[in-house]
Protein backbone atom coordinates (compact mmCIF):
# COMPACT_ATOMS: atom_id res chain seq x y z
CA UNK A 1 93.47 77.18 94.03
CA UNK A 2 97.15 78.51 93.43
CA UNK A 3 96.82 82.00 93.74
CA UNK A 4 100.56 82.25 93.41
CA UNK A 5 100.05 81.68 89.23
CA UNK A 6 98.93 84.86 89.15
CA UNK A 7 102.04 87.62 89.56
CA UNK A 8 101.68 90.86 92.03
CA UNK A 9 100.76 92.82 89.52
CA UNK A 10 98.17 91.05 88.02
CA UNK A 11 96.69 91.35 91.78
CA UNK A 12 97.20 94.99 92.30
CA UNK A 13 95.72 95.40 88.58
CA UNK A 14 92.61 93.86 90.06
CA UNK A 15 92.73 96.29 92.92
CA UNK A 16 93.50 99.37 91.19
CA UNK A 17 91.95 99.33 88.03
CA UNK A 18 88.53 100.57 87.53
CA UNK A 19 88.09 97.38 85.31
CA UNK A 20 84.61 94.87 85.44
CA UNK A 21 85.51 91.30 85.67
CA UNK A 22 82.21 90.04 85.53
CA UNK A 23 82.52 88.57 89.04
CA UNK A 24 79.68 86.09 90.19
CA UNK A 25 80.61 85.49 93.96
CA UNK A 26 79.29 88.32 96.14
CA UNK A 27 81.73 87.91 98.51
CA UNK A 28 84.29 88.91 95.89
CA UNK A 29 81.98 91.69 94.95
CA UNK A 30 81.82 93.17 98.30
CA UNK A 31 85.09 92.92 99.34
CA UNK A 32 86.67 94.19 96.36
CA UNK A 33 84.67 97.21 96.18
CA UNK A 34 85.63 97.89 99.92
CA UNK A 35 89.59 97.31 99.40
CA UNK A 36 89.39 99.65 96.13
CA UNK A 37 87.57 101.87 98.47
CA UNK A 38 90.14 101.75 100.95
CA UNK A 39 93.39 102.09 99.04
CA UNK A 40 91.80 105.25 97.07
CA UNK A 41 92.02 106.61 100.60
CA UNK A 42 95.33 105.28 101.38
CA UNK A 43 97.13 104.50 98.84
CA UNK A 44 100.39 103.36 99.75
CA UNK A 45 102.33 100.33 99.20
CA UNK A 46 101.44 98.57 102.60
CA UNK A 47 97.97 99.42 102.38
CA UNK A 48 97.87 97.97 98.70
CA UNK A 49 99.47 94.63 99.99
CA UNK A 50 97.46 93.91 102.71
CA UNK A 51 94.10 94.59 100.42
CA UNK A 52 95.81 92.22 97.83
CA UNK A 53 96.35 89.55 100.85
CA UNK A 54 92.87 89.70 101.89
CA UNK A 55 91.59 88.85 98.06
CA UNK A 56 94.34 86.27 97.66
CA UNK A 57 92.91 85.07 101.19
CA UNK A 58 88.93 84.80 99.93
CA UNK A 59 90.04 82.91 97.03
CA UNK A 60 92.15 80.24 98.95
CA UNK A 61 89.25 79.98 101.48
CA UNK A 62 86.36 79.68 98.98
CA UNK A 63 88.31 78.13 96.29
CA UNK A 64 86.28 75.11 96.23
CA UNK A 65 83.08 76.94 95.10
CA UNK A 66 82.32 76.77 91.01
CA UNK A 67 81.54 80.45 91.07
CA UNK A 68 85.07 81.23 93.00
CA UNK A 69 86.63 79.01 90.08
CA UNK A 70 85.12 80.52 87.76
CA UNK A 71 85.73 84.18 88.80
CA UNK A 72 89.50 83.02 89.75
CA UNK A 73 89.67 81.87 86.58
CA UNK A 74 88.39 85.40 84.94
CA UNK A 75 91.64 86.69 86.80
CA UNK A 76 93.64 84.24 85.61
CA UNK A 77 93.03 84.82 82.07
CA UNK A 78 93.19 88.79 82.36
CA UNK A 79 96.86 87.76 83.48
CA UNK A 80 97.26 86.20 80.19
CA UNK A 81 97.44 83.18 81.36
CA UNK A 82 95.27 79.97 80.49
């Protein structure tokens, strides 16, 4: 999975936008609605890169699932990239 394809921002979009991917992985689900819980509390740069980290982290480890693939590649084309 090369989580790097996708810029900063389009990771802290993902974080701080109230937007529905459509994810499939509960995992994802989960921890995403924990980090955007957590950097409503704090949100300041370091607490915003370490919640990015941790998603960039989930993907890497569970990148070889299909629904991981798929919902990395929901990301991926939000970025504008395909």
């Amino acid at each position: 999975m090369e989580v790097e394809k996708i810029s900063k921002q389009g990771w802290e979009n993902l974080l701080l936008k109230d937007v529905d991917y459509g994810f499939n992985f509960l995992a994802l689900k989960i921890l995403l609605s924990r980090l955007r819980l957590k950097v409503a509390m704090d949100p300041s740069p370091v607490s915003i890169q370490k919640s990015v980290e941790e998603i960039k982290n989930l993907f890497i480890r569970f990148g070889n699932l299909p629904s991981v693939q798929k919902d990395f590649q929901k990301v991926y084309e939000r970025e504008g990239l395909r």
